[in-house]
PDB file of N, CA and C in Angstrom:
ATOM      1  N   UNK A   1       0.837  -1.172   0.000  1.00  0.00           N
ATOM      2  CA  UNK A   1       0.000   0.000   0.000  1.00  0.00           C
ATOM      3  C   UNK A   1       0.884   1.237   0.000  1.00  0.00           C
ATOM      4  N   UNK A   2       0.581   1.931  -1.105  1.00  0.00           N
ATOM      5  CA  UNK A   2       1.132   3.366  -0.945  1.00  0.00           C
ATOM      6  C   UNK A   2       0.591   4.310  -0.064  1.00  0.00           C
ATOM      7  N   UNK A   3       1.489   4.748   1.402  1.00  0.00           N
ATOM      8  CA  UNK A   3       0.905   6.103   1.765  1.00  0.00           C
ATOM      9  C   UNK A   3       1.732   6.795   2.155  1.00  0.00           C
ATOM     10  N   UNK A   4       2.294   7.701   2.045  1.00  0.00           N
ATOM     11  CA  UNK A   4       3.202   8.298   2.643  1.00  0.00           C
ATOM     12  C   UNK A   4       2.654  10.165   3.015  1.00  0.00           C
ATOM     13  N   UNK A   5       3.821  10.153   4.010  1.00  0.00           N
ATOM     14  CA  UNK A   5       3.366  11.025   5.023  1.00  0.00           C
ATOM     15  C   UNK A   5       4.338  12.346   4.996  1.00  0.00           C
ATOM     16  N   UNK A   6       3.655  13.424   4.460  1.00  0.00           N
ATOM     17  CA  UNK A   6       4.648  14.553   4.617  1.00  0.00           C
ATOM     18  C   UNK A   6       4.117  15.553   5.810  1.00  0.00           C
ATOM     19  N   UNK A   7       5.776  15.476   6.340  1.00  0.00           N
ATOM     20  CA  UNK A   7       5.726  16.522   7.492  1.00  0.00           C
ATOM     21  C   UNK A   7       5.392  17.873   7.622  1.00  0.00           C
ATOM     22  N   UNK A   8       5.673  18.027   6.127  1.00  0.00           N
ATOM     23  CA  UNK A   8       5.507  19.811   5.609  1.00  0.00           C
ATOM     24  C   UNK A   8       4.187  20.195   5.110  1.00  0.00           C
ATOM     25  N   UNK A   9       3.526  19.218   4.683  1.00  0.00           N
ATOM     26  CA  UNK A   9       1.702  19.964   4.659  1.00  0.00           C
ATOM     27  C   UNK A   9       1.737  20.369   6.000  1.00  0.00           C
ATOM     28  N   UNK A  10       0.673  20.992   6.352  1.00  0.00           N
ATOM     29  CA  UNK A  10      -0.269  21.262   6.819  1.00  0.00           C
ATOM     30  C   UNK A  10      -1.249  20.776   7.536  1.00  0.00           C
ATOM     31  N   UNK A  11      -1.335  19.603   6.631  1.00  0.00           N
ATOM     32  CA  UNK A  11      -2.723  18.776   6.788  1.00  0.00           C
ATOM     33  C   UNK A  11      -1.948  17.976   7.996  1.00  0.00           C
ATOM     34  N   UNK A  12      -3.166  17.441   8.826  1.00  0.00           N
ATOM     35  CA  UNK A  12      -2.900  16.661  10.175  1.00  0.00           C
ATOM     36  C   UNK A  12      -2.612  15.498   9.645  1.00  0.00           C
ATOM     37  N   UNK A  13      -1.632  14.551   9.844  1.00  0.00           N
ATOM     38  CA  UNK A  13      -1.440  12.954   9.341  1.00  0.00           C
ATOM     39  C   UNK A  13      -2.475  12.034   9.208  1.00  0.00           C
ATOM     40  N   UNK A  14      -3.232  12.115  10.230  1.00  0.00           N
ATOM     41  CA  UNK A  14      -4.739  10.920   9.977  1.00  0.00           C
ATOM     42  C   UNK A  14      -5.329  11.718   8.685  1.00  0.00           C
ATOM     43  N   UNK A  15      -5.376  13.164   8.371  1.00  0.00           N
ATOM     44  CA  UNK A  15      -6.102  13.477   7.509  1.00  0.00           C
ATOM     45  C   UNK A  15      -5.469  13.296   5.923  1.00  0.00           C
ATOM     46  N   UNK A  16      -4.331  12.928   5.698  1.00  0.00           N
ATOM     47  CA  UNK A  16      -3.289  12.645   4.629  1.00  0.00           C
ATOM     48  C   UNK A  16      -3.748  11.185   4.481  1.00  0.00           C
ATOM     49  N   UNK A  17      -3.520  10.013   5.569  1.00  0.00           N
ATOM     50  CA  UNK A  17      -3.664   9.103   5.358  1.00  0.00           C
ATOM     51  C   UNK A  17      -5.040   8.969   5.010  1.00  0.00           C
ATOM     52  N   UNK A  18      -6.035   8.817   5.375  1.00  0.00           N
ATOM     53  CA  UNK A  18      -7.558   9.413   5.154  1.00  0.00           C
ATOM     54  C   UNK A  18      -7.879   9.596   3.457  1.00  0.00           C
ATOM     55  N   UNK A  19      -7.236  10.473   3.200  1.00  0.00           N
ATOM     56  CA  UNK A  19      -7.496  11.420   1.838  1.00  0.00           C
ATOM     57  C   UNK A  19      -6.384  10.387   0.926  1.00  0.00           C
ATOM     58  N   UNK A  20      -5.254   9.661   1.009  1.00  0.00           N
ATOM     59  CA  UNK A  20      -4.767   8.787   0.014  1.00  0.00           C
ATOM     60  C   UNK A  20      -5.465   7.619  -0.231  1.00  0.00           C
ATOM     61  N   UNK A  21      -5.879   6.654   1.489  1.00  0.00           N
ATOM     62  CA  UNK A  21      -6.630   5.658   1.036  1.00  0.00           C
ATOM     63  C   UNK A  21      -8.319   6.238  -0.182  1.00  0.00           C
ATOM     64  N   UNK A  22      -8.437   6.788   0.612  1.00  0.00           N
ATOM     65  CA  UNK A  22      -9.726   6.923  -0.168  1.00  0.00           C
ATOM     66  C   UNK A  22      -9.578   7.310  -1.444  1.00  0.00           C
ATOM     67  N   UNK A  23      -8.609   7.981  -1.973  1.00  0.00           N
ATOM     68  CA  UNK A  23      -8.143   8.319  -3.351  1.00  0.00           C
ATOM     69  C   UNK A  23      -8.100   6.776  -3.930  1.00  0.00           C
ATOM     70  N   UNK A  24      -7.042   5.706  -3.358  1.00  0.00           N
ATOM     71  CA  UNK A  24      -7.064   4.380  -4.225  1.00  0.00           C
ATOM     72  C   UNK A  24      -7.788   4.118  -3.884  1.00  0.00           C
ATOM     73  N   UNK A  25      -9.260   4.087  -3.240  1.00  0.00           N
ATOM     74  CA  UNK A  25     -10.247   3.293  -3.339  1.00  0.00           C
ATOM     75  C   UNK A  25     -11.395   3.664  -4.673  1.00  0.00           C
ATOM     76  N   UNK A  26     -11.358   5.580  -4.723  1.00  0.00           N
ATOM     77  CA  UNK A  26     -12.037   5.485  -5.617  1.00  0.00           C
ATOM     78  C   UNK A  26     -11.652   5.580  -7.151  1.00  0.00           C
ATOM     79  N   UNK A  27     -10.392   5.354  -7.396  1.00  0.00           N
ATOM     80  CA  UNK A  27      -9.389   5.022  -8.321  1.00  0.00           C
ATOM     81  C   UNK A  27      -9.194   4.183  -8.719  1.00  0.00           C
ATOM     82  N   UNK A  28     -10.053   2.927  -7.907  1.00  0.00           N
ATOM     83  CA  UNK A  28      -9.692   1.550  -8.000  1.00  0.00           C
ATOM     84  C   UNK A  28      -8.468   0.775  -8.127  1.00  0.00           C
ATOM     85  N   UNK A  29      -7.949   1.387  -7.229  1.00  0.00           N
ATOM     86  CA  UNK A  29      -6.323   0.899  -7.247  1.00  0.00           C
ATOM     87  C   UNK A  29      -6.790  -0.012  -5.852  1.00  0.00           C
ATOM     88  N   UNK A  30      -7.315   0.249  -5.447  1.00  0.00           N
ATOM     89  CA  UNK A  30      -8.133  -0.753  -3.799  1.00  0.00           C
ATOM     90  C   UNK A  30      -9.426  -0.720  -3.939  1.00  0.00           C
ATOM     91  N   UNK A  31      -9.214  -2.601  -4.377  1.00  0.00           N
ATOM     92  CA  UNK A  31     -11.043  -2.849  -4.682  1.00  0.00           C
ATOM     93  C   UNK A  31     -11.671  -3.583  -3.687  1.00  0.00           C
ATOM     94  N   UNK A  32     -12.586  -3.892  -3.768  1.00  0.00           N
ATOM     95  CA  UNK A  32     -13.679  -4.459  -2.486  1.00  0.00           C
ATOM     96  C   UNK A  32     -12.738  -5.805  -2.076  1.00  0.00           C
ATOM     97  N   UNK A  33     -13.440  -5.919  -0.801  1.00  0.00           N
ATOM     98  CA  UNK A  33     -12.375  -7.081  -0.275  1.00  0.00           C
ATOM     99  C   UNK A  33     -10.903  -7.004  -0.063  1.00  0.00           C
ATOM    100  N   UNK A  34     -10.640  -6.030  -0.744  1.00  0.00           N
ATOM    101  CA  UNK A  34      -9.099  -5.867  -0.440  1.00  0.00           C
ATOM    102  C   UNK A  34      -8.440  -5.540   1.191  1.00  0.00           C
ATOM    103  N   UNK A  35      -7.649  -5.863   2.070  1.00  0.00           N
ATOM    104  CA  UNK A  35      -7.750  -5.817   2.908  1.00  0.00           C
ATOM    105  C   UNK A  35      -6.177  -4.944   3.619  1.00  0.00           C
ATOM    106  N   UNK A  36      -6.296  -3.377   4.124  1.00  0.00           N
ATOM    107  CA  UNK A  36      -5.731  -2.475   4.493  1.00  0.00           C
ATOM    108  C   UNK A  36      -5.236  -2.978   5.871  1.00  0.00           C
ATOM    109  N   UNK A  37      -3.550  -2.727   6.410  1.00  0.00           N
ATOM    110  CA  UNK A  37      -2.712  -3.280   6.866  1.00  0.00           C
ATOM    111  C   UNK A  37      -3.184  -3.218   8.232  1.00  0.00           C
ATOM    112  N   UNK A  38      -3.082  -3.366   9.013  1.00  0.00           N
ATOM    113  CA  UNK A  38      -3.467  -3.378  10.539  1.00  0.00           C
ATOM    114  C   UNK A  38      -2.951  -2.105  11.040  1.00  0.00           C
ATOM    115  N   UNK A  39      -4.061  -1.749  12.031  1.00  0.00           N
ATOM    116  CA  UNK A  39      -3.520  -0.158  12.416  1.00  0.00           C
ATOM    117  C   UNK A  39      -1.972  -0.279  12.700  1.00  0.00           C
ATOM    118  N   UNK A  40      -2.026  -1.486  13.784  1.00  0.00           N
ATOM    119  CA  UNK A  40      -0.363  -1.102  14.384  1.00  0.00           C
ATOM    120  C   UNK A  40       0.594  -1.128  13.310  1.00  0.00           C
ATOM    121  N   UNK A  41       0.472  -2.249  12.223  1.00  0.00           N
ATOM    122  CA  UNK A  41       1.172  -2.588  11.252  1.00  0.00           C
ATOM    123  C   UNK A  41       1.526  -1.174  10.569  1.00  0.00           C
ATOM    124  N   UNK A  42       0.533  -0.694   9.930  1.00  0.00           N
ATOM    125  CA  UNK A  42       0.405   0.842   9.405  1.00  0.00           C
ATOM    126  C   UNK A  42       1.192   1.819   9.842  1.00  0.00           C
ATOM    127  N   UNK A  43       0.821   1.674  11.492  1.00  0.00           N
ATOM    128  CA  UNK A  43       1.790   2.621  12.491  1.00  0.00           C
ATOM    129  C   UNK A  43       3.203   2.640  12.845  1.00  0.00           C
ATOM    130  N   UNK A  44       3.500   1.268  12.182  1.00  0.00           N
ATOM    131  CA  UNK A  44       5.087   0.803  12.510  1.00  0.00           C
ATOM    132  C   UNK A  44       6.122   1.130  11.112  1.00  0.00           C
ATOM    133  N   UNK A  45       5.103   1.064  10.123  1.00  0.00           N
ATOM    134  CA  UNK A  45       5.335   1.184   8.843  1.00  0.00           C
ATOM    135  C   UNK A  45       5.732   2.644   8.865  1.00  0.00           C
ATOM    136  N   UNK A  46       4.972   3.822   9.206  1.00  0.00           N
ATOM    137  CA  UNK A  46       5.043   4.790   8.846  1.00  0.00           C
ATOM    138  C   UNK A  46       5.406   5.587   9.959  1.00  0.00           C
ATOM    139  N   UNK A  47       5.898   5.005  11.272  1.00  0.00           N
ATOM    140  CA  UNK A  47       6.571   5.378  12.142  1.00  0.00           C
ATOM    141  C   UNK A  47       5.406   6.637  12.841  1.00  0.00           C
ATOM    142  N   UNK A  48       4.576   5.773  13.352  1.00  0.00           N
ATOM    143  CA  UNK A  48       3.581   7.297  13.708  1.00  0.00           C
ATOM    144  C   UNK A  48       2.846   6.660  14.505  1.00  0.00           C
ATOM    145  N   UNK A  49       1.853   7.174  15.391  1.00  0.00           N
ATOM    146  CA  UNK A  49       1.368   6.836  16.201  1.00  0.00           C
ATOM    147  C   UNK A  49      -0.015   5.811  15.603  1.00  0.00           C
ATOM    148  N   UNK A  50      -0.193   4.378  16.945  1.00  0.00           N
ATOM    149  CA  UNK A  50      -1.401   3.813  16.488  1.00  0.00           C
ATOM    150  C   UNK A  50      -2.579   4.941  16.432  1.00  0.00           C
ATOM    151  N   UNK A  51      -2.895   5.760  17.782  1.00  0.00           N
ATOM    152  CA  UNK A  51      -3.653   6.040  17.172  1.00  0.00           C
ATOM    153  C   UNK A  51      -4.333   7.165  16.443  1.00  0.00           C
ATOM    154  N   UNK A  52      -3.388   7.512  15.705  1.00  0.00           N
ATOM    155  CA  UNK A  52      -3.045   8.314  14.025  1.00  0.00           C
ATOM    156  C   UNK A  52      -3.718   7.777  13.011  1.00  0.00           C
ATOM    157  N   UNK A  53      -3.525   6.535  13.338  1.00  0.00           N
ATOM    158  CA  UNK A  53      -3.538   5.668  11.956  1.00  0.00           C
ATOM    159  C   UNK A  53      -5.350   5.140  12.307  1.00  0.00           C
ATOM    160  N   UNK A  54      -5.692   4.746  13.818  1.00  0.00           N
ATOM    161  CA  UNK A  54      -7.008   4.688  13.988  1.00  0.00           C
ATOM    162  C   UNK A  54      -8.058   5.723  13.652  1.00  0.00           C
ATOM    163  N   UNK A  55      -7.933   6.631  14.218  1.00  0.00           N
ATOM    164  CA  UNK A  55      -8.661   7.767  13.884  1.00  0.00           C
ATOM    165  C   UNK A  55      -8.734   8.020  11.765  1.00  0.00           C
ATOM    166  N   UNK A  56      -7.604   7.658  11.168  1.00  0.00           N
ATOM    167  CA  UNK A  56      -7.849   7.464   9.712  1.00  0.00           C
ATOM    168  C   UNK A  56      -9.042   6.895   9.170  1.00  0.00           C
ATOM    169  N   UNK A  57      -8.717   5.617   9.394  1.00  0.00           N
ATOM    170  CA  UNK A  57      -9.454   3.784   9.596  1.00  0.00           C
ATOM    171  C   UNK A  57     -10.838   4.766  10.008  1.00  0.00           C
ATOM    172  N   UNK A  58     -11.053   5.112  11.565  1.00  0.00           N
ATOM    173  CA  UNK A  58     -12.489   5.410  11.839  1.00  0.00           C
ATOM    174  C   UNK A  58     -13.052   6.276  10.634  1.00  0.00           C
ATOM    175  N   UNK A  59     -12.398   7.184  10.495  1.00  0.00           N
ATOM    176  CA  UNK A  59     -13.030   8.127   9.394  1.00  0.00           C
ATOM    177  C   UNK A  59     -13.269   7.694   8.052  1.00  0.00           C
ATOM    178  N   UNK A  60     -12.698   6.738   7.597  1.00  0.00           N
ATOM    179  CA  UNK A  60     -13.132   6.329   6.013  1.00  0.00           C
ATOM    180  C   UNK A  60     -14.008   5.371   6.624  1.00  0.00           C
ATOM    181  N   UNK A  61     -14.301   4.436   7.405  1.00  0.00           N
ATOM    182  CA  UNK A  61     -15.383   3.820   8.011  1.00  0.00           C
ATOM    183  C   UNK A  61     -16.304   4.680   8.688  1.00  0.00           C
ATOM    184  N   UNK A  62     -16.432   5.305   8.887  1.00  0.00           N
ATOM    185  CA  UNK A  62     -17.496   6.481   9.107  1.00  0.00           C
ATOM    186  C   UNK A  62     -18.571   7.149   7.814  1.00  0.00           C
ATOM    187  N   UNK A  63     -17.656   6.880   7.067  1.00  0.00           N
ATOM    188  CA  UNK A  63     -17.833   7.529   6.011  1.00  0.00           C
ATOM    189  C   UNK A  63     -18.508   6.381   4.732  1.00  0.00           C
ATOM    190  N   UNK A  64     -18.417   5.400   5.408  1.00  0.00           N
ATOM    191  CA  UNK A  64     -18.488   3.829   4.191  1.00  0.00           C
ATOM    192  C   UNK A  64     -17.862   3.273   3.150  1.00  0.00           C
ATOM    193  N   UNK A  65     -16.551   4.236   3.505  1.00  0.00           N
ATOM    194  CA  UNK A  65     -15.394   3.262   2.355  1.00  0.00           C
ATOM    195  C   UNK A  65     -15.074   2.034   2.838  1.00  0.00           C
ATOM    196  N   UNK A  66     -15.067   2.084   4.230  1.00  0.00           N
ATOM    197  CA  UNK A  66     -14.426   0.445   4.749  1.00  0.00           C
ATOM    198  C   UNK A  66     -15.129   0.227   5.747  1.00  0.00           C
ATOM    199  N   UNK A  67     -14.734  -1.341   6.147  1.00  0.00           N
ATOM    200  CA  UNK A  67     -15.787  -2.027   7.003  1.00  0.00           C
ATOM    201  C   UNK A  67     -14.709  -2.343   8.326  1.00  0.00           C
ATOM    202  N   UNK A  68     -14.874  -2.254   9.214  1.00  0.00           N
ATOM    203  CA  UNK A  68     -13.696  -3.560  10.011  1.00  0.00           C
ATOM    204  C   UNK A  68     -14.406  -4.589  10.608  1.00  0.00           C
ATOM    205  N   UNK A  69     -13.679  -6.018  10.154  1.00  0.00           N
ATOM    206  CA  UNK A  69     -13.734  -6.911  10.454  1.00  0.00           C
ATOM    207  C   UNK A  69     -12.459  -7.708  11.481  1.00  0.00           C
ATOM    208  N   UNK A  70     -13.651  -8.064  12.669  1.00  0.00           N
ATOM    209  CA  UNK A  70     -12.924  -8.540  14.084  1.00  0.00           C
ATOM    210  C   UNK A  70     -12.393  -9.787  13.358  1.00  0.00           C
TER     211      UNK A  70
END
């Protein structure tokens, strides 16, 4: 998964990560069923806090791009 995180926007990090997934989702570069890395995984990846990367996750699931499954 491509996301990367610039320090120099502006924009808050959950809101970067947020705004890329949802870009490949409606780009179809990430199609249904496809399954986005685990928060911590995400968080270790991109060296940032879990919950950075939760608050992302909640918001495109808030929103009905994604589902989480326990």
């Amino acid at each position: 998964m491509n996301v990367f995180i610039d320090n120099k926007s502006g924009a808050p990090i959950y809101d970067q990560i947020y705004s890329q997934i949802k870009a490949q989702i409606i780009s179809g570069e990430l199609k249904e069923n496809d399954i986005l890395p685990s928060v911590r995984t995400m968080a270790k990846e991109l060296k940032i806090s879990a919950l950075t990367v939760k608050k992302a996750y909640d918001n495109l699931e808030a929103e009905g791009m994604t589902v989480t499954v326990h």
